[in-house]
C-alpha atoms as a PDB file:
ATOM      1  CA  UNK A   1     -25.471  31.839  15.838  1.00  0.00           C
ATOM      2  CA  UNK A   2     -27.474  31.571  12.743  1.00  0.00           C
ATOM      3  CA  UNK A   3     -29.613  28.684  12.676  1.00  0.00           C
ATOM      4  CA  UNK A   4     -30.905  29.146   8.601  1.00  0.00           C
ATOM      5  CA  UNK A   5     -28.957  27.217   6.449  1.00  0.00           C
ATOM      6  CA  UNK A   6     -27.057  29.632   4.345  1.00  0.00           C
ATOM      7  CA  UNK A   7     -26.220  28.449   0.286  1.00  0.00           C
ATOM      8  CA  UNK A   8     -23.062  29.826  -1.283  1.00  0.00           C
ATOM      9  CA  UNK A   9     -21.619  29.628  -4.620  1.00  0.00           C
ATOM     10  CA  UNK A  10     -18.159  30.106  -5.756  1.00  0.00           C
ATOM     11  CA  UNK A  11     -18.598  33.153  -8.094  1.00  0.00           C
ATOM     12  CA  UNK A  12     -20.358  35.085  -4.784  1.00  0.00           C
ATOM     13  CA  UNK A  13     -17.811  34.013  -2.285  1.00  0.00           C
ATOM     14  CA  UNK A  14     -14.533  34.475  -4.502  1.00  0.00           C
ATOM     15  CA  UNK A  15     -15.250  35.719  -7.681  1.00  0.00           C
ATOM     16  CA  UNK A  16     -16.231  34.193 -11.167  1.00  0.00           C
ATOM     17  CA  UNK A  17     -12.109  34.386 -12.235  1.00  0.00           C
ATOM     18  CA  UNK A  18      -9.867  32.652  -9.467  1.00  0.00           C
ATOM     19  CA  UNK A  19      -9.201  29.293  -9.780  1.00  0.00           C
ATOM     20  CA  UNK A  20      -8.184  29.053  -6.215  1.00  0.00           C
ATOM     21  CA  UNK A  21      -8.985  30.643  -3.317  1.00  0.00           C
ATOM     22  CA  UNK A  22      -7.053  30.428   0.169  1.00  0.00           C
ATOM     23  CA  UNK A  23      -6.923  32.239   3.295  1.00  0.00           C
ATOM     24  CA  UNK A  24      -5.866  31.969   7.084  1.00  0.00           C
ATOM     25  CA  UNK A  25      -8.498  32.555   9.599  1.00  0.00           C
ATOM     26  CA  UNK A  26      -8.589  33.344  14.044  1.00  0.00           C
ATOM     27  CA  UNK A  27     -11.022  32.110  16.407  1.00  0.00           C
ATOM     28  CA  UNK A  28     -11.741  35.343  16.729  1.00  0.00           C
ATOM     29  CA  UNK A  29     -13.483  36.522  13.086  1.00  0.00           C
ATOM     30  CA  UNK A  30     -15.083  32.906  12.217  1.00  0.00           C
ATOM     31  CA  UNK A  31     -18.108  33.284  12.643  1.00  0.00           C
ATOM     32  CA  UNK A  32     -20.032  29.405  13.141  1.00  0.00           C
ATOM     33  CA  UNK A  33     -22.868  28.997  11.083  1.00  0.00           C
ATOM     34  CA  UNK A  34     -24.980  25.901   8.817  1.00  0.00           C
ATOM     35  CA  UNK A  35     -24.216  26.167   5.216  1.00  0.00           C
ATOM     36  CA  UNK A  36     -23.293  24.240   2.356  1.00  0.00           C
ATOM     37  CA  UNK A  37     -21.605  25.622  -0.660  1.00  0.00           C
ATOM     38  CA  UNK A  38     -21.459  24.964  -4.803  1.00  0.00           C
ATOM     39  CA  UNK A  39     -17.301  24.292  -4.535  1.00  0.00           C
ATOM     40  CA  UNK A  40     -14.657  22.408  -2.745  1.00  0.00           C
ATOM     41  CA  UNK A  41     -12.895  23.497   0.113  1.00  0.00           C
ATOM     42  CA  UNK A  42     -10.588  22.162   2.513  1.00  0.00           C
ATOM     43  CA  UNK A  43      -9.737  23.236   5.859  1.00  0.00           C
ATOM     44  CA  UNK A  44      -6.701  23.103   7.871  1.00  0.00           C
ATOM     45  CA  UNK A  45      -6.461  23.239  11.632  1.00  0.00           C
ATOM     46  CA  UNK A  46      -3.357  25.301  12.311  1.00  0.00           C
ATOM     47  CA  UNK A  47      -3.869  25.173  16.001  1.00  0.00           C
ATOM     48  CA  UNK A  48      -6.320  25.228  18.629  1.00  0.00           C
ATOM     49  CA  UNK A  49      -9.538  22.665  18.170  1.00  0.00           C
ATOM     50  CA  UNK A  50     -12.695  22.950  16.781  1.00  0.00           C
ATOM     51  CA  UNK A  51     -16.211  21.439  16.712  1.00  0.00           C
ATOM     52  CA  UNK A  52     -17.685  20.281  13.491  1.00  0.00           C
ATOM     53  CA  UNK A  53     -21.184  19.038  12.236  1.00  0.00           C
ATOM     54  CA  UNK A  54     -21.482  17.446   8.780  1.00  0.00           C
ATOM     55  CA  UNK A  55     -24.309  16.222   7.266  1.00  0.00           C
ATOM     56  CA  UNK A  56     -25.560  15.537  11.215  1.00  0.00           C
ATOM     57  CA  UNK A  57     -22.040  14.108  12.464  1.00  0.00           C
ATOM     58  CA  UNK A  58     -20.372  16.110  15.427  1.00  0.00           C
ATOM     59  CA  UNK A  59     -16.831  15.618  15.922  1.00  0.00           C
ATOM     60  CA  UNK A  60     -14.009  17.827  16.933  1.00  0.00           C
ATOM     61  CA  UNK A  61     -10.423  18.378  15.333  1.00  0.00           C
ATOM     62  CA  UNK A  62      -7.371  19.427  16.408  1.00  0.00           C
ATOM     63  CA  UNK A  63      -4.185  21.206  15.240  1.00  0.00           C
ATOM     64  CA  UNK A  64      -2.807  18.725  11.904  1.00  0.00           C
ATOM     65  CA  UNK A  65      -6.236  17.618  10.857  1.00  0.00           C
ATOM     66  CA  UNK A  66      -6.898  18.394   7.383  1.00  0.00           C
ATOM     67  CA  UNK A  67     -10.541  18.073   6.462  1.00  0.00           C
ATOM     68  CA  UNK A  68     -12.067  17.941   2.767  1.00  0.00           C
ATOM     69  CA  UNK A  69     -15.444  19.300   2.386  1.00  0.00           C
ATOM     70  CA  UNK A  70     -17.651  18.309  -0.835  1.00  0.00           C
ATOM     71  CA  UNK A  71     -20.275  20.613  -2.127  1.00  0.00           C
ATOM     72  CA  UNK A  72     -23.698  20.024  -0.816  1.00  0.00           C
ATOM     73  CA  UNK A  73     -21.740  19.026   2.619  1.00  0.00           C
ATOM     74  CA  UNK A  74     -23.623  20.880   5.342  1.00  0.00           C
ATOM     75  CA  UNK A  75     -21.397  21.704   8.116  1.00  0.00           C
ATOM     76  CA  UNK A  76     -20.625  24.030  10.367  1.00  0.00           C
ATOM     77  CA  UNK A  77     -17.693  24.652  12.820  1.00  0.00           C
ATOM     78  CA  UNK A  78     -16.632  26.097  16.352  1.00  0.00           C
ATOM     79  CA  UNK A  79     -14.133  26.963  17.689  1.00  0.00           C
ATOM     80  CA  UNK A  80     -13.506  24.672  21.476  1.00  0.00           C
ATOM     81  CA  UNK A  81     -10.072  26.111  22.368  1.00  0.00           C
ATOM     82  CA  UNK A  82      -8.837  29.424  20.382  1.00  0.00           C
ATOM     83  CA  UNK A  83      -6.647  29.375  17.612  1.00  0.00           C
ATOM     84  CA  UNK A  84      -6.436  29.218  13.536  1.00  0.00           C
ATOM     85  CA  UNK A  85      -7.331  27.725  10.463  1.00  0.00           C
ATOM     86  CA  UNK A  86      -6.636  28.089   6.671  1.00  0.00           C
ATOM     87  CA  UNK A  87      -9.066  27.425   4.430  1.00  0.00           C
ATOM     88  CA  UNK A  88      -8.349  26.841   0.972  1.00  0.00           C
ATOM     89  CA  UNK A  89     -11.402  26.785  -1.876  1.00  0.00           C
ATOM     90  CA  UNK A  90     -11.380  25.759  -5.445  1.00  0.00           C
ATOM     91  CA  UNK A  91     -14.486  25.219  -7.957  1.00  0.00           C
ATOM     92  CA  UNK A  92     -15.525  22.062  -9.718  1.00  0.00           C
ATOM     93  CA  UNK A  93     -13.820  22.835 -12.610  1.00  0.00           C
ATOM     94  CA  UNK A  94     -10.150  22.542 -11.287  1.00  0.00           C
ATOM     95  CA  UNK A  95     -11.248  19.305  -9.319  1.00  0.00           C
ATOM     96  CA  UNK A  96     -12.703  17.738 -12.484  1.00  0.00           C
ATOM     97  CA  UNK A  97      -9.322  18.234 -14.639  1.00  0.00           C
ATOM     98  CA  UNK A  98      -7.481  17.640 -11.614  1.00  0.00           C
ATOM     99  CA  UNK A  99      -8.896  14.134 -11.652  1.00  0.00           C
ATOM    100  CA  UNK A 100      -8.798  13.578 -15.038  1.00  0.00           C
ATOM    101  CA  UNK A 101      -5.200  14.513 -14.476  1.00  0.00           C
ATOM    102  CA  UNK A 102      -4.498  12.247 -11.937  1.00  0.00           C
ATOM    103  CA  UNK A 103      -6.323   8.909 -14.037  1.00  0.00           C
ATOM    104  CA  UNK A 104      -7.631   6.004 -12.950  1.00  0.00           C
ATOM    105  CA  UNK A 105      -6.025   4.682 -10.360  1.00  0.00           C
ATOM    106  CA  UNK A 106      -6.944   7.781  -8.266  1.00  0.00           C
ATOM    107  CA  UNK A 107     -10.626   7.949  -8.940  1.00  0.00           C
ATOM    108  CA  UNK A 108     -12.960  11.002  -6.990  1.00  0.00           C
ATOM    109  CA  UNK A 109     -15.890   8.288  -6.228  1.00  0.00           C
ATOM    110  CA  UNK A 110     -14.140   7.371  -2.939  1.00  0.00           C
ATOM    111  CA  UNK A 111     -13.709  10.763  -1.395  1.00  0.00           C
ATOM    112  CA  UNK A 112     -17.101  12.258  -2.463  1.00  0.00           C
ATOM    113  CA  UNK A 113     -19.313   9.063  -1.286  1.00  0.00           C
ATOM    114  CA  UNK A 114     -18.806   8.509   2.266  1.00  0.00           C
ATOM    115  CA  UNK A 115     -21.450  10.432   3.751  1.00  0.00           C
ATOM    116  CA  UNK A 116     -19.079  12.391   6.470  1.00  0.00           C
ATOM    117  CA  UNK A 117     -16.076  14.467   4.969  1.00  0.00           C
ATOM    118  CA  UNK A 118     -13.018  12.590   4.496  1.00  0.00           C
ATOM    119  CA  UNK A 119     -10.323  13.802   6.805  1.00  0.00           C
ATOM    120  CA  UNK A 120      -6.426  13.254   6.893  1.00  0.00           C
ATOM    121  CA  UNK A 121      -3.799  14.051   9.473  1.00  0.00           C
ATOM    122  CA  UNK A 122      -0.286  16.375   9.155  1.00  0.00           C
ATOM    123  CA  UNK A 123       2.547  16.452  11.068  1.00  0.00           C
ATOM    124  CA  UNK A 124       4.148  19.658  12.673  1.00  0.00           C
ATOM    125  CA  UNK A 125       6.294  19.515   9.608  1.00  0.00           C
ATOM    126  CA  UNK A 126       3.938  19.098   6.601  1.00  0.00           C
ATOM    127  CA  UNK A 127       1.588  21.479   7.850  1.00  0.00           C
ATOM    128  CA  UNK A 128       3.958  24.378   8.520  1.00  0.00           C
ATOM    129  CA  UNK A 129       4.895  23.497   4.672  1.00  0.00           C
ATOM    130  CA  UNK A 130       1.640  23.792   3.324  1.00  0.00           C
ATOM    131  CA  UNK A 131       1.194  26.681   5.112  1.00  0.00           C
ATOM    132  CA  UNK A 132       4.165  28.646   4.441  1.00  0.00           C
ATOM    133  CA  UNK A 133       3.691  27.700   0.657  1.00  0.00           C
ATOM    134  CA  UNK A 134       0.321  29.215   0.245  1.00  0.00           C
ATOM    135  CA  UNK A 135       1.950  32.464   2.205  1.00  0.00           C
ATOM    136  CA  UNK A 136       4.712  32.439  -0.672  1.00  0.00           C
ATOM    137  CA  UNK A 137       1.945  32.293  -3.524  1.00  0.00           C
ATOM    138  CA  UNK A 138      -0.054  34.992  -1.992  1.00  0.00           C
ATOM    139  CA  UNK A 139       2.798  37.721  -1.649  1.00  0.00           C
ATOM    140  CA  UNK A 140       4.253  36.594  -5.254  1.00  0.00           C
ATOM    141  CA  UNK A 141       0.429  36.906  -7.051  1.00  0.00           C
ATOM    142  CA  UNK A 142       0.937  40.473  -6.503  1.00  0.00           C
ATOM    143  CA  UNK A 143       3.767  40.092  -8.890  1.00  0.00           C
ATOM    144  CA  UNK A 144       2.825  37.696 -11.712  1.00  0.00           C
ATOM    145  CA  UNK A 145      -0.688  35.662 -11.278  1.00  0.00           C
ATOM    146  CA  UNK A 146      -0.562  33.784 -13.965  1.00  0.00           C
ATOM    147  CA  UNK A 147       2.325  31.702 -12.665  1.00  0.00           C
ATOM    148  CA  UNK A 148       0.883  31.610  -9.352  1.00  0.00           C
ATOM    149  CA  UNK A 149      -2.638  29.837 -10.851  1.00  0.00           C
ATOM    150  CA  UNK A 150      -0.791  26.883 -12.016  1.00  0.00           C
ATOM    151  CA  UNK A 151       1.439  27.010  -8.062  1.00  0.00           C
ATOM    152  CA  UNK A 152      -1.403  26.723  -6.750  1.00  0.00           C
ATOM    153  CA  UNK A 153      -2.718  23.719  -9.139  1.00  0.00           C
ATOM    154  CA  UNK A 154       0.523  21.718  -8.559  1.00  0.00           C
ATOM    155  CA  UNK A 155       0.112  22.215  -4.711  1.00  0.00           C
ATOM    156  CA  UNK A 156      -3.476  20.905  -4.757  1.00  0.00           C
ATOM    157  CA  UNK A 157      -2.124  17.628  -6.914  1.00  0.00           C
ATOM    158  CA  UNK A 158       0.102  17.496  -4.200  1.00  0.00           C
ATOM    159  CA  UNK A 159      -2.027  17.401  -1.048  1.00  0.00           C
ATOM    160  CA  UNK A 160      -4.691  15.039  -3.234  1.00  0.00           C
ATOM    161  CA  UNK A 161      -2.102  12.814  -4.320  1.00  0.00           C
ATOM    162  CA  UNK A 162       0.660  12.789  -1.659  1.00  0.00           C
ATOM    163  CA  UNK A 163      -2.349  12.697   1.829  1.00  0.00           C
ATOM    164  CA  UNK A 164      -5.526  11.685   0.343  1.00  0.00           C
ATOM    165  CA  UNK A 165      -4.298   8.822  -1.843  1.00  0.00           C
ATOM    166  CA  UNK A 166      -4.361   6.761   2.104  1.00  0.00           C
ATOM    167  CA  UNK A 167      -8.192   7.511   2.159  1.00  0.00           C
ATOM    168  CA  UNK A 168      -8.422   5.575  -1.564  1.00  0.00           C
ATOM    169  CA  UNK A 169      -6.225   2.845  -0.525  1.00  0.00           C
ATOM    170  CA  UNK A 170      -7.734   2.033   3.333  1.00  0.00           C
ATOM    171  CA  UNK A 171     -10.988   2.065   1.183  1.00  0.00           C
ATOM    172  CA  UNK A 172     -10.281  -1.069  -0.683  1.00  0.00           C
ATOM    173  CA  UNK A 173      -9.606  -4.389   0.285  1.00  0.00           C
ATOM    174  CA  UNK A 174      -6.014  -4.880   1.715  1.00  0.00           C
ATOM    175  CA  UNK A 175      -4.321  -7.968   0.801  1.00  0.00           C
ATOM    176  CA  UNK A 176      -3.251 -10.712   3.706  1.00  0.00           C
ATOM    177  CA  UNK A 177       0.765 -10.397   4.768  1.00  0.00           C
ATOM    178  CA  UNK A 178       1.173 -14.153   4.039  1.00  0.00           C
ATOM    179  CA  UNK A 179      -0.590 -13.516   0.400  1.00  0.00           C
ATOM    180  CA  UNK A 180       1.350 -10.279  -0.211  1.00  0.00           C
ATOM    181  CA  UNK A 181       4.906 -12.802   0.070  1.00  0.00           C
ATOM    182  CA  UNK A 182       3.331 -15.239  -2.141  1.00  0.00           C
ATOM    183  CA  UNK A 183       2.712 -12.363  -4.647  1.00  0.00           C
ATOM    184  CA  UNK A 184       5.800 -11.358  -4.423  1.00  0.00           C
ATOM    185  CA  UNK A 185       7.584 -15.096  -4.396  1.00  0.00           C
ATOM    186  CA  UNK A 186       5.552 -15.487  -7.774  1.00  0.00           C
ATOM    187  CA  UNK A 187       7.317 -12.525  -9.598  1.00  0.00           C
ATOM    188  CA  UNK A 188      10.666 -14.555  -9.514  1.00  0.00           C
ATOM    189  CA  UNK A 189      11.464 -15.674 -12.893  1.00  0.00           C
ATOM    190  CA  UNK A 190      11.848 -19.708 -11.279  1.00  0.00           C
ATOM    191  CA  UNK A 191       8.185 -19.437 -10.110  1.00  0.00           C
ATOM    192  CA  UNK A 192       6.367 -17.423 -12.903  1.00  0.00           C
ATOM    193  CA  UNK A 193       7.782 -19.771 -15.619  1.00  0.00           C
ATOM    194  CA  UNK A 194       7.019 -22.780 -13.290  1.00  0.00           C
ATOM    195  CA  UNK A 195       3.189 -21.476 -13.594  1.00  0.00           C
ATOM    196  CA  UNK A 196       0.361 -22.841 -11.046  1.00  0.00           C
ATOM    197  CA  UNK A 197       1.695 -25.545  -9.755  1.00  0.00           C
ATOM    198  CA  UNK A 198       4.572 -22.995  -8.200  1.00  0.00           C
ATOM    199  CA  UNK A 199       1.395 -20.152  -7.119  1.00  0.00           C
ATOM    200  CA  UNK A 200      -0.224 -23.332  -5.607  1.00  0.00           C
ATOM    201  CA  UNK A 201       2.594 -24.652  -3.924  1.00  0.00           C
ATOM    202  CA  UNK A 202       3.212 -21.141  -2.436  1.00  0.00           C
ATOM    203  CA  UNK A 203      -0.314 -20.285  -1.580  1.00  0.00           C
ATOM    204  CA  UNK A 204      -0.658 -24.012  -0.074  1.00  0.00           C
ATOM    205  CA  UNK A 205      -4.287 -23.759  -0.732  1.00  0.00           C
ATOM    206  CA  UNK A 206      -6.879 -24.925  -3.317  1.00  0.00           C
ATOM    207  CA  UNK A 207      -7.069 -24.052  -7.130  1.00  0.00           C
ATOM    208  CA  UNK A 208     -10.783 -22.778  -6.185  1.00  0.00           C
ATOM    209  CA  UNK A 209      -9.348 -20.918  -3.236  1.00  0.00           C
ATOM    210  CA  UNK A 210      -5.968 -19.565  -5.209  1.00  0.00           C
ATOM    211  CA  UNK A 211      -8.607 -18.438  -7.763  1.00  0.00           C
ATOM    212  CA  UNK A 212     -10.907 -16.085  -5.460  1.00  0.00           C
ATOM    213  CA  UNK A 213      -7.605 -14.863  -3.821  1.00  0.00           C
ATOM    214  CA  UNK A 214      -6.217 -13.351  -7.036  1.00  0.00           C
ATOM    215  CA  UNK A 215      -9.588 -12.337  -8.299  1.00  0.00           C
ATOM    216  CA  UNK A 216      -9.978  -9.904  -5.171  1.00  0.00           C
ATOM    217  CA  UNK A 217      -6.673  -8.608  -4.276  1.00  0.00           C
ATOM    218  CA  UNK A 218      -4.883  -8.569  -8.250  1.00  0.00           C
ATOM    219  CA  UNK A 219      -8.154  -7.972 -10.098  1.00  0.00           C
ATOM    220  CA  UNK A 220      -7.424 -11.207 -12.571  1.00  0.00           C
ATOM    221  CA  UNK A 221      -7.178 -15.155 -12.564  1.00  0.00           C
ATOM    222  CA  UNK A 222      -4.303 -17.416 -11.566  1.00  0.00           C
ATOM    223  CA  UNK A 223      -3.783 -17.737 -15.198  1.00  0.00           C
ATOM    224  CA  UNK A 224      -3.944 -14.382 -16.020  1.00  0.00           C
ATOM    225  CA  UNK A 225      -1.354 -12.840 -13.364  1.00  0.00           C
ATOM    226  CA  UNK A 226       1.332 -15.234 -14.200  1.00  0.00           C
ATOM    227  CA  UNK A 227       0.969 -14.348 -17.884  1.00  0.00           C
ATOM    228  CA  UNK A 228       1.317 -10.859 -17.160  1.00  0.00           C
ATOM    229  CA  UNK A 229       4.928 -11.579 -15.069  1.00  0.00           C
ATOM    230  CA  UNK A 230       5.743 -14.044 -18.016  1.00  0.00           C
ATOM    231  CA  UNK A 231       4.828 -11.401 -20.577  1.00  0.00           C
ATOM    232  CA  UNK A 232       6.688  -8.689 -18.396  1.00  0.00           C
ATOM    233  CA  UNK A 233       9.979 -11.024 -18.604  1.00  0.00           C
ATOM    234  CA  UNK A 234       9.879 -11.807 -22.467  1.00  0.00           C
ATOM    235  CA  UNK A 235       9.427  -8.292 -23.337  1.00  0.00           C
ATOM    236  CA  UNK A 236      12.845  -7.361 -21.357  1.00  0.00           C
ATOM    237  CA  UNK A 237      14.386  -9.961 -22.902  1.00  0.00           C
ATOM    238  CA  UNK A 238      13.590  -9.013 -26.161  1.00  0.00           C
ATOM    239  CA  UNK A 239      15.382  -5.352 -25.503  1.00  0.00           C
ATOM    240  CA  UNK A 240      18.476  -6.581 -23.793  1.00  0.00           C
ATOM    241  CA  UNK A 241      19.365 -10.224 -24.911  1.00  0.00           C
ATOM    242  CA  UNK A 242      19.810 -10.909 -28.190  1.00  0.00           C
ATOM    243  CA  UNK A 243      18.383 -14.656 -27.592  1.00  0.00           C
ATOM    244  CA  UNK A 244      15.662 -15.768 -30.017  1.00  0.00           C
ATOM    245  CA  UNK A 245      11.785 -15.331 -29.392  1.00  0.00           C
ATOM    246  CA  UNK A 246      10.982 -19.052 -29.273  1.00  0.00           C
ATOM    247  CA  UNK A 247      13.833 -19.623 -27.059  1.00  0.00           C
ATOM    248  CA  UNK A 248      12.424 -15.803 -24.910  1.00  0.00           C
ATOM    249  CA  UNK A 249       8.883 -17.889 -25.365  1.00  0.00           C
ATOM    250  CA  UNK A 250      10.095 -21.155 -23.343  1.00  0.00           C
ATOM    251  CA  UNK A 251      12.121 -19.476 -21.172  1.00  0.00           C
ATOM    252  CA  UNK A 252       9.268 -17.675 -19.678  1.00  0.00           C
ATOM    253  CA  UNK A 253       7.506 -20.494 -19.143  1.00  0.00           C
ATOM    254  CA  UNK A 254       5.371 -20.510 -22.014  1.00  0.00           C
ATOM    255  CA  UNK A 255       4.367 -24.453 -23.306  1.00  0.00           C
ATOM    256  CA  UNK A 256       3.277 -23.234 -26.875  1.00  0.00           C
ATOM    257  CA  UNK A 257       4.640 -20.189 -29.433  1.00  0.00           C
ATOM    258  CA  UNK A 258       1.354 -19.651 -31.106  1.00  0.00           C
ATOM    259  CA  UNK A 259      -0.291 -18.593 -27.492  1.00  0.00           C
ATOM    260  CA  UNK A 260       2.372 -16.861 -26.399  1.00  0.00           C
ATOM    261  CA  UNK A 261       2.216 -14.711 -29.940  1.00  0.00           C
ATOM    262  CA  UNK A 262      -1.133 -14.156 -29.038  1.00  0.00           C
ATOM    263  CA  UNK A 263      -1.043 -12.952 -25.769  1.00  0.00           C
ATOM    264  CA  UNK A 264       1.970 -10.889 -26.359  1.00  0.00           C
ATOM    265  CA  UNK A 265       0.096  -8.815 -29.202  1.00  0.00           C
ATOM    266  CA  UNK A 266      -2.891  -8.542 -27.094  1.00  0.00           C
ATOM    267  CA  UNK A 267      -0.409  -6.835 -24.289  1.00  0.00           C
ATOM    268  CA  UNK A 268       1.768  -5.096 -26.474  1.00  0.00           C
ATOM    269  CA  UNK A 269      -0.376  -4.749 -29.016  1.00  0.00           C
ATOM    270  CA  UNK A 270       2.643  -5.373 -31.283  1.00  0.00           C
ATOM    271  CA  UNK A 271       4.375  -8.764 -32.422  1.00  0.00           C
ATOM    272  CA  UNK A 272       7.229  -9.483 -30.489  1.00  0.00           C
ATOM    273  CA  UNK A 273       9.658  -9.057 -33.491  1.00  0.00           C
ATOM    274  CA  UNK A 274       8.358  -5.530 -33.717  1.00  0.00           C
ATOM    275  CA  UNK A 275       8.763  -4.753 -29.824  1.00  0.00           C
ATOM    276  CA  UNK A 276      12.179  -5.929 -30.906  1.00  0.00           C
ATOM    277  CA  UNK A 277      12.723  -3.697 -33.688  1.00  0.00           C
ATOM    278  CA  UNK A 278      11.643  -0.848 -31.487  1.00  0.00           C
ATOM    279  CA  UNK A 279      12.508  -1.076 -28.306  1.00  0.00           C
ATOM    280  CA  UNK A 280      16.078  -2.786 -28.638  1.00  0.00           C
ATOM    281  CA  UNK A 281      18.531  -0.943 -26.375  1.00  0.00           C
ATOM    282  CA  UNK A 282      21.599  -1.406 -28.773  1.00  0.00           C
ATOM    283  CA  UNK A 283      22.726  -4.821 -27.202  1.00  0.00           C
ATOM    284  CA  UNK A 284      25.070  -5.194 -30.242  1.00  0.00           C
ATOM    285  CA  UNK A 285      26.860  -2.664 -29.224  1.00  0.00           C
END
């Protein structure tokens, strides 16, 4: 064991051109060590269990668990019952555009602040698919790399997006059952265009209340989220009735045409006549 805490960078441990790096490893050539690297990496338990220490947390693993190591993460790993791992290794490049890919609902804040790795867990199934995919892109980059680069790019949107999207939603606030129904009670076309007094009735709590309830869990006011439903509602309307706009502006459950003008430009950022003109799904036919 080496106790000195070894530094490596991308370009020395892969090379300055790959984009992606992946490879399956035994109990029997890992080698356990400190060290803490300039590029991501995750690593997949394929079987057995193993011991790891990052940034001063011990914990062990075991066949399915898929862990996500940042750079400057010091860790190390051991092997407690024989078996294998896959390690796959990109540079900050690719996870940069692969987040600026991805938007920003999926932002990289969450998974690169906690101070212990985040790790997710695989069944038999999706880890014998992973695997077996990253076997397939090795044996057909001896034919034709270029197509395998972008494989392999599409495979880590995949695992990001499909297994690591959990970690960014169990990181925010999750929204009470009995206020999830009232949400979705409110998105009826009886209740949106009956405004607040439906939302309160629903809720059965306080306008104060009602108004820190929507602030944490939708991000907006009362006000605000029943507009957006309201403004949802006229714009279909507009594409597939042919019914006027004041009479698309009442029916929503707007009180005044001059507001709802306004606050449909400010969504649309076009009048509604012009949403009209463009979006109309040939109802005259």
């Amino acid at each position: 064991m080496i106790n000195t805490l070894i530094e490596q960078t991308y370009k020395d441990v892969v090379g300055s051109d790959a984009d992606l790096f992946f490879e399956l490893k035994s109990s029997y050539d890992h080698t356990l060590f400190p060290h803490k690297h300039d590029y991501y990496e995750f690593c997949l338990i394929v079987s057995g269990e193993q011991r790891f220490i990052i940034n001063d947390t011990t914990f062990d693993e075991k066949k399915g668990a898929l862990i996500f190591f940042r750079p400057e993460d010091m860790h190390s790993k051991a092997y407690l019952r024989p078996g294998e791992h896959m390690t796959i290794a990109f540079p900050k490049e690719v996870f940069n555009a692969l987040f600026s890919y991805l938007g920003e609902g999926f932002t990289p804040d969450l998974l690169l602040s906690p101070k212990v790795s985040p790790v997710v867990y695989l069944g038999d199934a999706e880890q014998k698919s992973i695997v077996n995919q990253f076997k397939r892109m090795f044996l057909a980059e001896l034919y034709d790399q270029k197509v395998v680069k972008v494989q392999y790019k599409i495979l880590l949107i995949q695992i990001f997006s499909k297994y690591f999207l959990e970690v960014q939603l169990d990181s925010k606030a999750k929204m009470p059952k009995w206020f999830e129904s009232v949400v979705l009670e409110m998105q009826k076309k009886d209740n949106f265009s009956e405004g607040m007094p439906a939302f309160l009735k629903l809720s059965g709590t306080s306008h104060e209340h009602l108004c820190r309830l929507t602030k944490k869990y939708l991000q907006q006011t009362p006000t605000q989220w029943i507009n957006h439903n309201r403004l949802n509602y006229a714009a279909k309307m507009l594409q597939y009735s042919n019914l006027d706009v004041t009479t698309i502006c009442y029916d929503a459950g707007f009180g005044n045409l001059s507001y709802f003008y306004q606050q449909f430009k400010k969504k649309f950022a076009i009048s509604p006549a012009k949403y009209r003109e463009t979006h109309l799904n040939n109802f005259a036919d």
